[in-house]
C-alpha atoms as a PDB file:
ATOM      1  CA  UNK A   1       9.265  14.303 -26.487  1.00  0.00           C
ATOM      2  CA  UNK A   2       6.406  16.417 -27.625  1.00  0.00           C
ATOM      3  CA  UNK A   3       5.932  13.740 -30.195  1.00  0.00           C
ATOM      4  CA  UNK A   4       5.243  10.982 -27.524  1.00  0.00           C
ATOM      5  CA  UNK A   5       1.829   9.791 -27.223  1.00  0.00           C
ATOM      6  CA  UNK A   6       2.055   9.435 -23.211  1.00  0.00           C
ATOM      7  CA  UNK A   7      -0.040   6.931 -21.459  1.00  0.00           C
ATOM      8  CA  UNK A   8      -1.909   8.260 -18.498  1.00  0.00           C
ATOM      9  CA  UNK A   9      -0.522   6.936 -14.683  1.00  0.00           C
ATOM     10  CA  UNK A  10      -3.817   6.634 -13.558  1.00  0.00           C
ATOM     11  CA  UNK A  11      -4.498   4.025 -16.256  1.00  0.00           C
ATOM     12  CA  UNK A  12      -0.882   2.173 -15.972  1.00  0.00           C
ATOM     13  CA  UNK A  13      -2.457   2.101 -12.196  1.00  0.00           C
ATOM     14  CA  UNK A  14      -5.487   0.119 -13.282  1.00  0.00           C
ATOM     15  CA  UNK A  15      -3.699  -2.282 -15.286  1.00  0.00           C
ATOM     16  CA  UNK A  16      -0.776  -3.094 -12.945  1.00  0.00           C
ATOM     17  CA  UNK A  17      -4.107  -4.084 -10.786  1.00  0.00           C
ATOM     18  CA  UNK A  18      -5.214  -5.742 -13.001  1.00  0.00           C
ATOM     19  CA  UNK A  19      -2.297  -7.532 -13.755  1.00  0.00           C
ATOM     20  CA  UNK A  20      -1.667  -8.316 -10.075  1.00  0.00           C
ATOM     21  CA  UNK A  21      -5.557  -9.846  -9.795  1.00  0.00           C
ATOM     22  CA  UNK A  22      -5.205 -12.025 -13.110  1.00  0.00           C
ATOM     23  CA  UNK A  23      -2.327 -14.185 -11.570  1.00  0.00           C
ATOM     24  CA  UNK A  24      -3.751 -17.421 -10.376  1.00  0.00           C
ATOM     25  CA  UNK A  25      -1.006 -19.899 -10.140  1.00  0.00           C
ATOM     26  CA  UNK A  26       2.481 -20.701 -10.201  1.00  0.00           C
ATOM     27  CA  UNK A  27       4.571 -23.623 -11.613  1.00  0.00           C
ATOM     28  CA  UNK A  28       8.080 -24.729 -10.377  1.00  0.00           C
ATOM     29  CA  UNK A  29      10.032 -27.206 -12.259  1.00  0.00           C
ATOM     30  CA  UNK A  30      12.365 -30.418 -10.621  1.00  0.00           C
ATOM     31  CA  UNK A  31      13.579 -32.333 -12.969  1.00  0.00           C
ATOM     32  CA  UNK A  32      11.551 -32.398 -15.844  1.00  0.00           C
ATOM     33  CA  UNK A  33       8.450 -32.341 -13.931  1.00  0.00           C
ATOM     34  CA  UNK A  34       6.221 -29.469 -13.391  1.00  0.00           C
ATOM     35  CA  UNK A  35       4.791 -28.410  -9.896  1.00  0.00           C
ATOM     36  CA  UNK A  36       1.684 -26.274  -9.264  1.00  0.00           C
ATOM     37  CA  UNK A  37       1.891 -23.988  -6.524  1.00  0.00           C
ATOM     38  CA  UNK A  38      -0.786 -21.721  -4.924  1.00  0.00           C
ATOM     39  CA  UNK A  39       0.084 -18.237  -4.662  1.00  0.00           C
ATOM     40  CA  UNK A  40       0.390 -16.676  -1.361  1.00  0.00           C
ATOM     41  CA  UNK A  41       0.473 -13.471  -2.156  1.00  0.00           C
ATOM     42  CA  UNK A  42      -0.083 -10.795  -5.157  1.00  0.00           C
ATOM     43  CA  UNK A  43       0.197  -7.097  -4.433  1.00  0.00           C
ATOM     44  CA  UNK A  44       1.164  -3.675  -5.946  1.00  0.00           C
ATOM     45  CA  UNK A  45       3.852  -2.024  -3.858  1.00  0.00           C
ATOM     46  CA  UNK A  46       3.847   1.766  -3.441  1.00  0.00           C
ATOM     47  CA  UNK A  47       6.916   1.846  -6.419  1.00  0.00           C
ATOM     48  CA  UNK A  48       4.192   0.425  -8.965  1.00  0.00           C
ATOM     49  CA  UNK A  49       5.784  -3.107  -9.366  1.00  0.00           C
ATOM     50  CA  UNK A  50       3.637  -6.160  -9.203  1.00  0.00           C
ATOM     51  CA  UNK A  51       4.974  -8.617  -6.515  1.00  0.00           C
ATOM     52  CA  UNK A  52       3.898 -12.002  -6.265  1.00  0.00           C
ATOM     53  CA  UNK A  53       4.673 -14.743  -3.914  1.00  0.00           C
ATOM     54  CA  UNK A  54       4.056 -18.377  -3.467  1.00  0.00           C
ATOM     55  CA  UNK A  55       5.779 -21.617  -1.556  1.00  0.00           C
ATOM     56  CA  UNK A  56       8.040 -24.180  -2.985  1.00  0.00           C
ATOM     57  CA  UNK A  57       6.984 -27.097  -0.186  1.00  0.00           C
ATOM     58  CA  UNK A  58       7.663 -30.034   0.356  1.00  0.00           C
ATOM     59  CA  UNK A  59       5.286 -31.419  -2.219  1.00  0.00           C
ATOM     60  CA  UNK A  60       8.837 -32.948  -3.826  1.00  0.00           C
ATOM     61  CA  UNK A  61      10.444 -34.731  -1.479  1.00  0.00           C
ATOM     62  CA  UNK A  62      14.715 -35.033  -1.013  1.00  0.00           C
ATOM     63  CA  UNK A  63      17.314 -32.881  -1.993  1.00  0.00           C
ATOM     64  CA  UNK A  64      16.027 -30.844  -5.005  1.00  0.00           C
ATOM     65  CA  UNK A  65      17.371 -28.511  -7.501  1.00  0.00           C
ATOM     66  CA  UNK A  66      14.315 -25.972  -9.081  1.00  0.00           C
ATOM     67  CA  UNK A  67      15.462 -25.092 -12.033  1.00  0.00           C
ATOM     68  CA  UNK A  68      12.110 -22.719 -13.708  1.00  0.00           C
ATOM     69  CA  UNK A  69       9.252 -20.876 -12.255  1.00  0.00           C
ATOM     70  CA  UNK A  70       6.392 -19.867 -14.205  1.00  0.00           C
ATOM     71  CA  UNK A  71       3.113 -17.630 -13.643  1.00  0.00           C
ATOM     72  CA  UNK A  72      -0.329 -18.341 -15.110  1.00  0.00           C
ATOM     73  CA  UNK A  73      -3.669 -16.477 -15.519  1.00  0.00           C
ATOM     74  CA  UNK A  74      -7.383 -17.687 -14.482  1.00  0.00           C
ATOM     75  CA  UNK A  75      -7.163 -19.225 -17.959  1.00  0.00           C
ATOM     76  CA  UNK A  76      -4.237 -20.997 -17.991  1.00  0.00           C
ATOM     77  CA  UNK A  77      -2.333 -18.666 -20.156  1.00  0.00           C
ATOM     78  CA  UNK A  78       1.541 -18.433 -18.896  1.00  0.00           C
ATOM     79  CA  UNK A  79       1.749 -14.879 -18.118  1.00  0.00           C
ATOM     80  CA  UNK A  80       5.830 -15.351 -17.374  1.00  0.00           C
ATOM     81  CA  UNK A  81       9.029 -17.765 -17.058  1.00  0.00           C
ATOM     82  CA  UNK A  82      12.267 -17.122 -15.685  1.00  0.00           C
ATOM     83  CA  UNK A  83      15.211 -19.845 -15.212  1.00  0.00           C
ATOM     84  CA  UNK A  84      16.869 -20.456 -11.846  1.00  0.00           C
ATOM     85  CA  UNK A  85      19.045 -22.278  -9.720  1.00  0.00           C
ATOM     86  CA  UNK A  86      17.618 -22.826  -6.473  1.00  0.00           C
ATOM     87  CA  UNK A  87      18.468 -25.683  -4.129  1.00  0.00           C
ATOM     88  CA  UNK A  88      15.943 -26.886  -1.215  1.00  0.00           C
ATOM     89  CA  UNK A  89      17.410 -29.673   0.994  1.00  0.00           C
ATOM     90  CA  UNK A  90      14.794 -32.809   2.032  1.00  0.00           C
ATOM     91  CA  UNK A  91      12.387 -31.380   4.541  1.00  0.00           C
ATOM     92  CA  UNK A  92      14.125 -29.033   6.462  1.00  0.00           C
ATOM     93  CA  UNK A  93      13.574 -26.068   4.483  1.00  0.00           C
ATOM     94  CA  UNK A  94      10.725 -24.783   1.650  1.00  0.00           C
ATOM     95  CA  UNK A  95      11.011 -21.935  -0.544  1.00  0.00           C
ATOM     96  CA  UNK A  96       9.345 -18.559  -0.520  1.00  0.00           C
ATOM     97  CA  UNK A  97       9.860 -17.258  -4.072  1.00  0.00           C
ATOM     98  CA  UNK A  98       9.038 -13.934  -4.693  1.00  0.00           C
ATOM     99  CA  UNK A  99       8.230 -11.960  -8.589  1.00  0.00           C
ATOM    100  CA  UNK A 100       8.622  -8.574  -8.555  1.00  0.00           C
ATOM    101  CA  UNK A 101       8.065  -6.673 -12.314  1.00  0.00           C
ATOM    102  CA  UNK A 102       7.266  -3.656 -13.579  1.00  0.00           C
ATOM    103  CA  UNK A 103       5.062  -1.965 -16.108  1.00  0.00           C
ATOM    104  CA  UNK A 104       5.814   1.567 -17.380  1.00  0.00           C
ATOM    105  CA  UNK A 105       5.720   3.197 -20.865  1.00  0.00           C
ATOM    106  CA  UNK A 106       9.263   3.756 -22.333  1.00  0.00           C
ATOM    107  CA  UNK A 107      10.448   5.994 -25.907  1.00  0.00           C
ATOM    108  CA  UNK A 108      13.296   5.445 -28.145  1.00  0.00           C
ATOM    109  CA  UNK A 109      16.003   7.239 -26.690  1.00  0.00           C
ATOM    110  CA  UNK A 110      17.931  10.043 -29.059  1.00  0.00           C
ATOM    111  CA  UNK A 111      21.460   8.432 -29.098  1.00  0.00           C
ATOM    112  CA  UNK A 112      20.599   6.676 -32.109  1.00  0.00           C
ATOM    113  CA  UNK A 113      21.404   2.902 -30.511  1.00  0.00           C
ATOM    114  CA  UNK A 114      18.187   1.299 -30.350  1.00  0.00           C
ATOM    115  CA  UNK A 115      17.409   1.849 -26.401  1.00  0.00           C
ATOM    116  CA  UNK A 116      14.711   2.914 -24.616  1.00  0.00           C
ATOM    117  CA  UNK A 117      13.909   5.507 -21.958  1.00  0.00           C
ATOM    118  CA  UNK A 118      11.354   5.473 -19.191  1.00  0.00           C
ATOM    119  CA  UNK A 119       9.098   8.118 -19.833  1.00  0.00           C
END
């Protein structure tokens, strides 16, 4: 791997944080409605991963099915999306969802197959 231009940890350090302090919202999707949702929590655990948190309430009310979560920057930029299943029954319960990601530097591997190593 002497060929490996290798980013420095101190600077993946600064940009997980700055990652973690450029997260300003979250959306959850019902239906085919959107849902802000203030975020509770955003922190870099001792690992490196970003974790994020935020409430599905009651803003919705019933039985509900989310079905997409999103996160968005100070500029309204979606930073992220994942699809889910998650079902929240009519004012009994809300939802703490938590995002945890990573961000680390990775190198073509040498079996030849096209995957990638952490570094």
């Amino acid at each position: 791997m002497a060929d490996v231009f290798t980013l420095d940890s101190a600077y993946l350090a600064a940009k997980r944080q700055e990652i973690k302090n450029d997260i300003a919202y979250a959306r959850y999707k019902v239906g085919s409605t959107w849902y802000n949702a203030s975020i509770q929590n955003a922190t870099v655990l001792n690992d490196g991963r970003v974790e994020v948190t935020f409430l599905i309430d009651h803003t919705v009310s019933g039985n509900i099915t989310v079905t997409g979560v999103e996160l968005y920057d100070h500029n309204g930029v979606r930073i992220g999306s994942r699809s889910v299943s998650i079902r929240r029954a009519d004012a009994t319960e809300g939802i703490l969802y938590v995002c945890r990601f990573s961000l680390f530097q990775i190198v073509e591997n040498t079996s030849g197959s096209g995957a990638y190593d952490k570094l």
